[in-house]
C-alpha atoms as a PDB file:
ATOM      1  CA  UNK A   1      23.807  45.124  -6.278  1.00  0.00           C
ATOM      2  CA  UNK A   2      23.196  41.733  -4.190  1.00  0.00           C
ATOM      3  CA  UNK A   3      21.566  39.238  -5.479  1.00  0.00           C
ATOM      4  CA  UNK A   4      18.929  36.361  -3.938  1.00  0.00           C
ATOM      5  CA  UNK A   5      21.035  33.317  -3.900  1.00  0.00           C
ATOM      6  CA  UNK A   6      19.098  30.713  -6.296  1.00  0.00           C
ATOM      7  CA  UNK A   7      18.760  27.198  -5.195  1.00  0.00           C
ATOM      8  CA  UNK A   8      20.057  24.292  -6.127  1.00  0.00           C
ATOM      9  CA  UNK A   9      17.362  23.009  -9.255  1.00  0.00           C
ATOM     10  CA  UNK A  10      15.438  19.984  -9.085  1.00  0.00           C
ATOM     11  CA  UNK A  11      12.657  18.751 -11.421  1.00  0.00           C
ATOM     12  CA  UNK A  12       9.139  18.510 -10.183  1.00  0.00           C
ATOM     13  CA  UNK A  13       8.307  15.147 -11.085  1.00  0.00           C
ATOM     14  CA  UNK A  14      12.239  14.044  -8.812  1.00  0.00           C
ATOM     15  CA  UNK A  15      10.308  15.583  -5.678  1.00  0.00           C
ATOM     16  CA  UNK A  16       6.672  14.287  -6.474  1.00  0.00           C
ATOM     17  CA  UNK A  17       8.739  10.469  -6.323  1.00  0.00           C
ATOM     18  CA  UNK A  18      10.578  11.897  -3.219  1.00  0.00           C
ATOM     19  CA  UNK A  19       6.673  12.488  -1.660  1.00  0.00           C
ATOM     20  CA  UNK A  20       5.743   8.846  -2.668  1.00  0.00           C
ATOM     21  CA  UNK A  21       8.352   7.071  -1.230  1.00  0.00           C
ATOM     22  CA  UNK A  22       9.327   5.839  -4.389  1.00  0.00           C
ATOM     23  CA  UNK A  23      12.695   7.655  -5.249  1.00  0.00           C
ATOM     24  CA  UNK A  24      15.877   5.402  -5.052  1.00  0.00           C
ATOM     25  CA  UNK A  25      17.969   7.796  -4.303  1.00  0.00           C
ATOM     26  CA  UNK A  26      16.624  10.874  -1.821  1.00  0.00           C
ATOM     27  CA  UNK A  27      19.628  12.096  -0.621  1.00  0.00           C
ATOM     28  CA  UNK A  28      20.539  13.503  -4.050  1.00  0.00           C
ATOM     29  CA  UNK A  29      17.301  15.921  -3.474  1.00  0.00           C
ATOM     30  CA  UNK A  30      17.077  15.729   0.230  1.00  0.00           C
ATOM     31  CA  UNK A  31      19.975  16.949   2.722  1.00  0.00           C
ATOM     32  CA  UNK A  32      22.688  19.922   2.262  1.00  0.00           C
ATOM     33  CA  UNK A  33      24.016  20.076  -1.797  1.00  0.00           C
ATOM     34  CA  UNK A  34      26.392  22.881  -2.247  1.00  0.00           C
ATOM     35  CA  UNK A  35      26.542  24.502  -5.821  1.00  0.00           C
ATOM     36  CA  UNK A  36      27.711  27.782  -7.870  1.00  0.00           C
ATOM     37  CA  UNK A  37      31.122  28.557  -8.027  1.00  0.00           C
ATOM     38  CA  UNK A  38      33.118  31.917  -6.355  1.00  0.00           C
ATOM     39  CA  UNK A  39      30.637  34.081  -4.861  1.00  0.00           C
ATOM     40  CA  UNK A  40      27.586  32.449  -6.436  1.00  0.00           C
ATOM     41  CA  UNK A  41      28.598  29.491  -3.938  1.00  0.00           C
ATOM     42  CA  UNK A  42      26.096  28.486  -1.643  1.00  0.00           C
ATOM     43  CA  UNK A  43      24.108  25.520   0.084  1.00  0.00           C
ATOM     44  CA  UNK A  44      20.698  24.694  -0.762  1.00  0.00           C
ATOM     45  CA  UNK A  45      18.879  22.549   2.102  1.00  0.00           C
ATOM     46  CA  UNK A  46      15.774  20.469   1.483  1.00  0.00           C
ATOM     47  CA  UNK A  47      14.090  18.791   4.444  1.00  0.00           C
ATOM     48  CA  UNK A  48      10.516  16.126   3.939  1.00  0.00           C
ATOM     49  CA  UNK A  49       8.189  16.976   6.913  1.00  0.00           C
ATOM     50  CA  UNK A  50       4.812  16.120   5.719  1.00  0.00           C
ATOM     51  CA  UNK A  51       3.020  17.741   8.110  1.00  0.00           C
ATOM     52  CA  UNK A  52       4.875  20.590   9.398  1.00  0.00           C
ATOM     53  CA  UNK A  53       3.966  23.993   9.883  1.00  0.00           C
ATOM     54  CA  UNK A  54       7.082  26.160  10.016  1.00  0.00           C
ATOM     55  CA  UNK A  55      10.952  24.721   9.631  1.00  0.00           C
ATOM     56  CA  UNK A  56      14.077  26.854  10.294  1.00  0.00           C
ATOM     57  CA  UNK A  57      17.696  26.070   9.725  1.00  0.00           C
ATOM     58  CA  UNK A  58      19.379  26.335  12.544  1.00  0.00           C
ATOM     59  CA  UNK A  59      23.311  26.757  12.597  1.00  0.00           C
ATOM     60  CA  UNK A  60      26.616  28.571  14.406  1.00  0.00           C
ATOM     61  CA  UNK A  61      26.082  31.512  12.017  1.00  0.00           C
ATOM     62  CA  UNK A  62      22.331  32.203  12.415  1.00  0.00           C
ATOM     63  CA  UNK A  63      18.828  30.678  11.315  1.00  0.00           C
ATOM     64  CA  UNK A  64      17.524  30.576   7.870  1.00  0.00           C
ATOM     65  CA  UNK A  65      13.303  30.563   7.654  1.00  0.00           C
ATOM     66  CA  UNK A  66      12.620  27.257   5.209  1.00  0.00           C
ATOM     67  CA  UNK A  67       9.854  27.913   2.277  1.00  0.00           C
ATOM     68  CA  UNK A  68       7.339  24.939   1.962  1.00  0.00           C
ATOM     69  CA  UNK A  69       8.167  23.982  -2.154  1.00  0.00           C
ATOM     70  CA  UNK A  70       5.800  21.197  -2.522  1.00  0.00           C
ATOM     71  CA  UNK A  71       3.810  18.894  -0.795  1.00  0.00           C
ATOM     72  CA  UNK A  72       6.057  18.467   2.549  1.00  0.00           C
ATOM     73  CA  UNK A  73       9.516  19.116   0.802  1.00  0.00           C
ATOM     74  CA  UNK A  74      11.192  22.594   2.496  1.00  0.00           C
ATOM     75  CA  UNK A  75      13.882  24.187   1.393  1.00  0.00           C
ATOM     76  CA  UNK A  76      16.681  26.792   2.465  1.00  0.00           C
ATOM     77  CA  UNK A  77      19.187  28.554   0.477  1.00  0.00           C
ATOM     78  CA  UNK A  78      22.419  29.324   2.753  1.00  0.00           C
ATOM     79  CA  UNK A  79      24.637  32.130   1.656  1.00  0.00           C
ATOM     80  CA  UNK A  80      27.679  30.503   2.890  1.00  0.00           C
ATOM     81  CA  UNK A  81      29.700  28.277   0.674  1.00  0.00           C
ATOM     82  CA  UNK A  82      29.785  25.222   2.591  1.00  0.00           C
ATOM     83  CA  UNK A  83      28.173  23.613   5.795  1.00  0.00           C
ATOM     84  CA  UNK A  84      29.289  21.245   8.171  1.00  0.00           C
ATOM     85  CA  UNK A  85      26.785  21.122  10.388  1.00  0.00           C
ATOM     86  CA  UNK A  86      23.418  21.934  11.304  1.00  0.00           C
ATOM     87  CA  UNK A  87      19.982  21.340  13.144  1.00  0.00           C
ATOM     88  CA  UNK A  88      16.208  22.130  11.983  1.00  0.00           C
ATOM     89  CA  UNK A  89      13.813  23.779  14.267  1.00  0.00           C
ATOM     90  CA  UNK A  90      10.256  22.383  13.611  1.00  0.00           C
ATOM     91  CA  UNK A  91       7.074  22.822  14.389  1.00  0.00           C
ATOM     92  CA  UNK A  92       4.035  21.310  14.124  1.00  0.00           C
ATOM     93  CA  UNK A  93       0.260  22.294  14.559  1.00  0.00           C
ATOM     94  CA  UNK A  94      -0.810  22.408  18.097  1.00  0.00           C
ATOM     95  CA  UNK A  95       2.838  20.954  19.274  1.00  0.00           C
ATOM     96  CA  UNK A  96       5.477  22.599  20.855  1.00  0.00           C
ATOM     97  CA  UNK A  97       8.828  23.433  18.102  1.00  0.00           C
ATOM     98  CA  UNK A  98      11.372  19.997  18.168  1.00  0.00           C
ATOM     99  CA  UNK A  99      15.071  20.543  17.873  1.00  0.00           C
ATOM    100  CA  UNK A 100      16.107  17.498  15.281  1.00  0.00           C
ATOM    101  CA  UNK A 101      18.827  16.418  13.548  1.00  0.00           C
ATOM    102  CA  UNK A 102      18.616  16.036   9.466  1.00  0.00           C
ATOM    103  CA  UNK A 103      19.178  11.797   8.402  1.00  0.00           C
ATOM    104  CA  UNK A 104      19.944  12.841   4.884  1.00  0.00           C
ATOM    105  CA  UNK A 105      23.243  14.886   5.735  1.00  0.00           C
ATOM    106  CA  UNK A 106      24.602  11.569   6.537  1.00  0.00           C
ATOM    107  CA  UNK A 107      27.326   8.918   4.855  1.00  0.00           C
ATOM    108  CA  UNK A 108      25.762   5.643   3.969  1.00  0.00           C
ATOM    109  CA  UNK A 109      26.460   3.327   6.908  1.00  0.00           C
ATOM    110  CA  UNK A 110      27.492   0.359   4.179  1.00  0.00           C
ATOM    111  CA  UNK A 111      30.693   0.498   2.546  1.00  0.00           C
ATOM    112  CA  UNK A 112      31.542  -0.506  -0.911  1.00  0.00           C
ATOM    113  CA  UNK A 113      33.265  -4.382  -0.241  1.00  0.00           C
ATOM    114  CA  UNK A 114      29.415  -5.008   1.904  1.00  0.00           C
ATOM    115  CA  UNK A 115      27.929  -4.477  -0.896  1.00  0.00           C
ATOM    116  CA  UNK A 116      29.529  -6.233  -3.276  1.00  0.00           C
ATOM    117  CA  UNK A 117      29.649  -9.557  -1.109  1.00  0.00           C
ATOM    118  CA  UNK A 118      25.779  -9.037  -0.767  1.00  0.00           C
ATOM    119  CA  UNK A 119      25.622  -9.021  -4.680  1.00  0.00           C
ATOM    120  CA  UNK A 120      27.954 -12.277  -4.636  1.00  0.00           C
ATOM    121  CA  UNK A 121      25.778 -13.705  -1.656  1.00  0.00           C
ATOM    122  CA  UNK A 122      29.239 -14.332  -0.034  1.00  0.00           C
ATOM    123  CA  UNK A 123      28.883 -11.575   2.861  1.00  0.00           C
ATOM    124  CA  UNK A 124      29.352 -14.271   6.002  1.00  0.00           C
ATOM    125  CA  UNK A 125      28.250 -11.211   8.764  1.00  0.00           C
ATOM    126  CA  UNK A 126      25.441  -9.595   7.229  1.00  0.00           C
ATOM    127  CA  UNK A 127      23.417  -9.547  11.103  1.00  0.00           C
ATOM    128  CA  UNK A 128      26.507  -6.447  11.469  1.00  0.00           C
ATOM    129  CA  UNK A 129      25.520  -5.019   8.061  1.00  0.00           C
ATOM    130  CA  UNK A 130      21.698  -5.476   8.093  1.00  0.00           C
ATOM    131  CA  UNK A 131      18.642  -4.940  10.721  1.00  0.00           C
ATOM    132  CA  UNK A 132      18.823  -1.755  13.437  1.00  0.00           C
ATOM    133  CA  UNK A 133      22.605  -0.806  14.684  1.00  0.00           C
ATOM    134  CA  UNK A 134      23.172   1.899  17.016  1.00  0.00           C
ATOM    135  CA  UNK A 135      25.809   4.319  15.920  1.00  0.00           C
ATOM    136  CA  UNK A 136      27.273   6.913  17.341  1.00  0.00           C
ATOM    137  CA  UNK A 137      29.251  10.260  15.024  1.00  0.00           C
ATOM    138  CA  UNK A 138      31.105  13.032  16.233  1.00  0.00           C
ATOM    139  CA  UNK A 139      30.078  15.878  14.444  1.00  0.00           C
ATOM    140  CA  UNK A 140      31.251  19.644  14.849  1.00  0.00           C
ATOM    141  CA  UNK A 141      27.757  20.452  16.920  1.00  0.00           C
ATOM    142  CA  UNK A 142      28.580  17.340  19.480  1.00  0.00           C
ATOM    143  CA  UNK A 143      28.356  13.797  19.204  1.00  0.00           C
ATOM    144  CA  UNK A 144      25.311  12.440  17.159  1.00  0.00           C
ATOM    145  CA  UNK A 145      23.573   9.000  18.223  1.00  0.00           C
ATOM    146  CA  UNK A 146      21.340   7.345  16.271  1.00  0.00           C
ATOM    147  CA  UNK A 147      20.455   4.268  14.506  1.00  0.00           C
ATOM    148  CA  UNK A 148      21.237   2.921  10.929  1.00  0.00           C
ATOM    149  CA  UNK A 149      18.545   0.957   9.464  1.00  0.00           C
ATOM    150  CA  UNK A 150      19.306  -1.302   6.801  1.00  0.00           C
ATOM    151  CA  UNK A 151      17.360  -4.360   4.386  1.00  0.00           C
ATOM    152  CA  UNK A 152      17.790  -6.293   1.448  1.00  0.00           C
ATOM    153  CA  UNK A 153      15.019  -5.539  -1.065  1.00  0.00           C
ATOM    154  CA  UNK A 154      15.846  -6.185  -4.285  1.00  0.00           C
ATOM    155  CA  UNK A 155      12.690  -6.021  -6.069  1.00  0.00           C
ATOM    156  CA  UNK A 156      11.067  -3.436  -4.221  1.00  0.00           C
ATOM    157  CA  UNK A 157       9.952   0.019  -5.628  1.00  0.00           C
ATOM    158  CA  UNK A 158      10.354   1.862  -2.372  1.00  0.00           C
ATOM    159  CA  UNK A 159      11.554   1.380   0.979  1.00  0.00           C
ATOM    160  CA  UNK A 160      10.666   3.505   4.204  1.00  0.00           C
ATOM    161  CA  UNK A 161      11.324   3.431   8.062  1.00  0.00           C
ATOM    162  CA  UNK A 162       7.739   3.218  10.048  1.00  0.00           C
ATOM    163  CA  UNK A 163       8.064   3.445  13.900  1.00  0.00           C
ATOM    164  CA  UNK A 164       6.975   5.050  17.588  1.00  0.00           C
ATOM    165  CA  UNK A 165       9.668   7.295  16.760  1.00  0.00           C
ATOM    166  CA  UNK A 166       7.934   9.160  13.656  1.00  0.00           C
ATOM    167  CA  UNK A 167       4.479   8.054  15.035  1.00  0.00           C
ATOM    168  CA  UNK A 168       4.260   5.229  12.572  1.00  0.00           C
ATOM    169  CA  UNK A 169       4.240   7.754   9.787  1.00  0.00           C
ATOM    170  CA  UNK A 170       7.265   6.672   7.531  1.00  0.00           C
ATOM    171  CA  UNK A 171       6.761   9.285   4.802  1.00  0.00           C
ATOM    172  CA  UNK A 172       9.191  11.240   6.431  1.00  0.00           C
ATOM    173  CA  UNK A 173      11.687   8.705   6.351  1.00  0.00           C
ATOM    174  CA  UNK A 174      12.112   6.985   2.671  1.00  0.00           C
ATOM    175  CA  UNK A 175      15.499   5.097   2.208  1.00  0.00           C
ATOM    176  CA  UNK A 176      17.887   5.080  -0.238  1.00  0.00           C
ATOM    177  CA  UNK A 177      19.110   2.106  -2.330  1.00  0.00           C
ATOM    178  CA  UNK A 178      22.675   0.897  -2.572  1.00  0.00           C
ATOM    179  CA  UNK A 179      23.124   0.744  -5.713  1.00  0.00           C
ATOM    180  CA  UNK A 180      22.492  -2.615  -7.567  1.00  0.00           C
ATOM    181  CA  UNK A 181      22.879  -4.541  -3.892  1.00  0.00           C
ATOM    182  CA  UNK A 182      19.975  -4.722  -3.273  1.00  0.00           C
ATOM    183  CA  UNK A 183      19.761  -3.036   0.100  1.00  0.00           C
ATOM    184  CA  UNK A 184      18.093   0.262   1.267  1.00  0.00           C
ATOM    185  CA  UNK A 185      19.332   2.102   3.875  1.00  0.00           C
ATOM    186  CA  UNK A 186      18.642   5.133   6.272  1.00  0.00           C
ATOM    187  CA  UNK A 187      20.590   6.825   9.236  1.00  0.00           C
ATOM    188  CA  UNK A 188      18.596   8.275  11.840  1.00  0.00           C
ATOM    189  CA  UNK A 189      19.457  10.820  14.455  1.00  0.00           C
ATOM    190  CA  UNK A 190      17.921  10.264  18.027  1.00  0.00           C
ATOM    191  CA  UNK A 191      16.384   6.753  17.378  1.00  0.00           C
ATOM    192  CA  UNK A 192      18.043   4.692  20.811  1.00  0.00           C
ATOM    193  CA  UNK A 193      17.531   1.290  21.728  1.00  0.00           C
ATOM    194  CA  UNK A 194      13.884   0.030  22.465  1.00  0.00           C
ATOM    195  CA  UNK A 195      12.206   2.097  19.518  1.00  0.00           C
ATOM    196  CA  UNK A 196      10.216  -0.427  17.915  1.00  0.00           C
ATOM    197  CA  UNK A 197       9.897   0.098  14.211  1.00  0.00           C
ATOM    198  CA  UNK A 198       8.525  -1.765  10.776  1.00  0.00           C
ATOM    199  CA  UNK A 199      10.369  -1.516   7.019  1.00  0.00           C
ATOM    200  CA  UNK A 200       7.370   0.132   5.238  1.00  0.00           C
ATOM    201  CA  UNK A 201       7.421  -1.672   1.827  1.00  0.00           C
ATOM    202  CA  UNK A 202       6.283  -0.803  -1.797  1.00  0.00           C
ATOM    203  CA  UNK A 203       6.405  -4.241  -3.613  1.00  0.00           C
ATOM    204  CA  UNK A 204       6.366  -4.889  -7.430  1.00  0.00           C
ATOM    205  CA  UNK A 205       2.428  -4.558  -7.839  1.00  0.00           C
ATOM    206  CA  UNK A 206       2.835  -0.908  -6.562  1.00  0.00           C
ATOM    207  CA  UNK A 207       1.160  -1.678  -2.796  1.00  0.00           C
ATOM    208  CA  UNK A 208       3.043  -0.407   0.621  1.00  0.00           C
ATOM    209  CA  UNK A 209       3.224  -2.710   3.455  1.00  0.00           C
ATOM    210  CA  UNK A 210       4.744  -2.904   7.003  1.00  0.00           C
ATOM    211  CA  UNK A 211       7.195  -5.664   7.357  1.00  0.00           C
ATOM    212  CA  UNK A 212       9.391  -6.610  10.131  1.00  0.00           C
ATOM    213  CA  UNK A 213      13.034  -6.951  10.154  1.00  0.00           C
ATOM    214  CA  UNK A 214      14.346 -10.033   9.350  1.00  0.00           C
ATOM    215  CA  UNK A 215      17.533  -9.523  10.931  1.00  0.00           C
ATOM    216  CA  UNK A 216      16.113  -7.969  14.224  1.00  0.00           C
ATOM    217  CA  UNK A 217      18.246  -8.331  16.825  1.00  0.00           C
ATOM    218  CA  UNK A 218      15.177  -7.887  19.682  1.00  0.00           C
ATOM    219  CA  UNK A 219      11.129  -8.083  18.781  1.00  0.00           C
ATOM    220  CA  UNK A 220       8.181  -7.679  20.319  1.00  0.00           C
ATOM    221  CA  UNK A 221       6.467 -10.553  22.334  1.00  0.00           C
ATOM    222  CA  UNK A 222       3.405 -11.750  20.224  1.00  0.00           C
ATOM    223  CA  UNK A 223       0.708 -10.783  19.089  1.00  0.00           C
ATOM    224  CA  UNK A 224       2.877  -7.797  18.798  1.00  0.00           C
ATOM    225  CA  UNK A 225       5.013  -8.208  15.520  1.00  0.00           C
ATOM    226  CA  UNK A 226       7.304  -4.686  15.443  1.00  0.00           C
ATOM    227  CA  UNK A 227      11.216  -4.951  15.455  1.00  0.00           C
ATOM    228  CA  UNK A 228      12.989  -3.168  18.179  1.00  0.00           C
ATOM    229  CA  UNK A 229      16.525  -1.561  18.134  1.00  0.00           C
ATOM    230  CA  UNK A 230      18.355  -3.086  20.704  1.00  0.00           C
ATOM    231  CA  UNK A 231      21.878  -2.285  21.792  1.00  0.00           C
ATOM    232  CA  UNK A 232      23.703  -4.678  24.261  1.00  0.00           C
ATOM    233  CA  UNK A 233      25.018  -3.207  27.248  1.00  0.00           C
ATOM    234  CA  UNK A 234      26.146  -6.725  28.919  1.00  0.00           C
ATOM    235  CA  UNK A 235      30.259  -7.026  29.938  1.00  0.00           C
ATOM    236  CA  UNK A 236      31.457 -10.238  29.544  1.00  0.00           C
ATOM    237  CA  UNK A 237      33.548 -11.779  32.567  1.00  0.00           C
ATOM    238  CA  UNK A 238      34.911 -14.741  30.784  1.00  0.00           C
ATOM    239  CA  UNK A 239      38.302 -13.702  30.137  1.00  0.00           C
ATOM    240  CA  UNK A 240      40.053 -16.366  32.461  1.00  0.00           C
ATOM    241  CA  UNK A 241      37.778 -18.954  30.832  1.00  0.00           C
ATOM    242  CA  UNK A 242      38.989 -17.688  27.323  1.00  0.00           C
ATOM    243  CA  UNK A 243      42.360 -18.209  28.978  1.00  0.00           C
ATOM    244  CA  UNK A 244      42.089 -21.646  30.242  1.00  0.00           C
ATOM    245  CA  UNK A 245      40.611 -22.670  27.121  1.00  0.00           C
ATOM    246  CA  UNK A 246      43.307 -21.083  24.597  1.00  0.00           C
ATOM    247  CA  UNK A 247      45.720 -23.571  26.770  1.00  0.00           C
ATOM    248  CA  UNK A 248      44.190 -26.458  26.318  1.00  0.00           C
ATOM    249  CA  UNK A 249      43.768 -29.103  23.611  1.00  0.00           C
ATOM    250  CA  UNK A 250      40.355 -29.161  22.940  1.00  0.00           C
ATOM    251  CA  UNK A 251      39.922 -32.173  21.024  1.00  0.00           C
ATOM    252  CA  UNK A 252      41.064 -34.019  24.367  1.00  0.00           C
ATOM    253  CA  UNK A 253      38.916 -32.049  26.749  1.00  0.00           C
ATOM    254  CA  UNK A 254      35.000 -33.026  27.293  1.00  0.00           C
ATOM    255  CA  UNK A 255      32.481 -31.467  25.417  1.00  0.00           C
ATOM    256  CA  UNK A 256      29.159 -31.093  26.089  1.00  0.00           C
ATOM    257  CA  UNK A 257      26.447 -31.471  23.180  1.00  0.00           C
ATOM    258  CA  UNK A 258      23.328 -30.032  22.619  1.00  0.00           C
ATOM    259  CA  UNK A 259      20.604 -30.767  20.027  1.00  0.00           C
ATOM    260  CA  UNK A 260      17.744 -28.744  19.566  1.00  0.00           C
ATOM    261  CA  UNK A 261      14.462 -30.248  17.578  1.00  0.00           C
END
């Protein structure tokens, strides 16, 4: 006799925090999490889309129809015993179905030495840590390109990505934090340069607001105030320059200064 595969338990009250924005770590309830052992192996799915109306799991071996469990969390119990890739087919009221990639299958985009120079305040690069950086990950379905989001809020009780890309809705999109760093953070599939987005806040008194990134590499010209992801396409032709100068003693050769009030 074959049995239902059972998914992968989590307590109510872990997704009611996932809904509010306020869980530090979603991708421990979001994303793919394999569990069981031998044939009771399998891969439980959970997906937030808020306002969805039907979400199917889409991979080389099939689709898989996702249940609504509660209050825009969906989930999908695969049979197989481990996943390497996959897409979600959703659909929303009065909209045609969107092919999408899933953010919380994804690595955190900070490694372990970032972090702990952030904690020390010693990190000397942080603008290639922090802000809106392009990224690009070859995955078993093709290569994935999207941007990593990043900011350092320590004393925040919830961090989320607002932008044009999620229609300014960031419930969809709650970050994770890095431990004790400090710093939230959230890969996300299909966002190129020139989205404009906002890091949508919950402070200490329990109130969400829409800040902009202070490590933004591009922004919008005022009154406009949202970030944009921005990735530079400009080639450098200086290498003869670079040349020249590497030859040269430079505390004999003129300089030019510049000061800026």
């Amino acid at each position: 006799m074959t049995t239902e595969p059972v998914a992968y338990p989590v307590a109510a009250h872990e997704l009611a925090r996932i809904v509010a924005g306020r869980h530090h770590s979603p991708h421990d309830v979001l994303g793919p999490h394999v569990h069981g052992e031998g044939k009771d192996r399998h891969v439980t799915v959970r997906v937030l889309r808020p306002l969805a109306s039907s979400i199917m799991v889409t991979r080389t071996s099939g689709q898989v129809a996702m249940t609504h469990e509660h209050d825009g969390v969906w989930l999908a119990v695969l049979p197989e015993a481990d996943i390497s890739d996959y897409r979600l087919e959703v659909e929303y009221p009065g909209h045609a179905h969107q092919s999408v990639d899933d953010p919380y299958r994804f690595l955190p985009t900070l490694g372990e030495i970032d972090q702990h120079l952030i904690n020390e305040g010693r990190h000397e690069e942080l603008w290639n840590v922090l802000g809106a950086h392009v990224r690009r990950y070859d995955t078993p379905g093709g290569t994935v390109v999207g941007t990593s989001f990043a900011v350092w809020a320590p004393n925040a009780l919830g961090v989320r990505v607002a932008g044009d890309f999620n229609y300014w809705d960031a419930r969809a999109h709650p970050m994770r934090k890095l431990g004790s760093s400090g710093v939230w953070e959230l890969f996300i599939p299909a966002v190129g340069s020139g989205a404009l987005y906002k890091f949508d806040v919950c402070g200490a008194d329990g109130i969400w607001r829409q800040k902009a990134d202070p490590l933004a590499r591009h922004t919008q010209v005022p009154p406009e105030r949202a970030s944009v992801v921005f990735e530079s396409t400009y080639e450098w032709a200086d290498d003869g320059w670079l040349g020249r100068r590497a030859a040269e003693q430079a505390v004999a050769a003129p300089m030019s200064v510049y000061e800026v009030h």
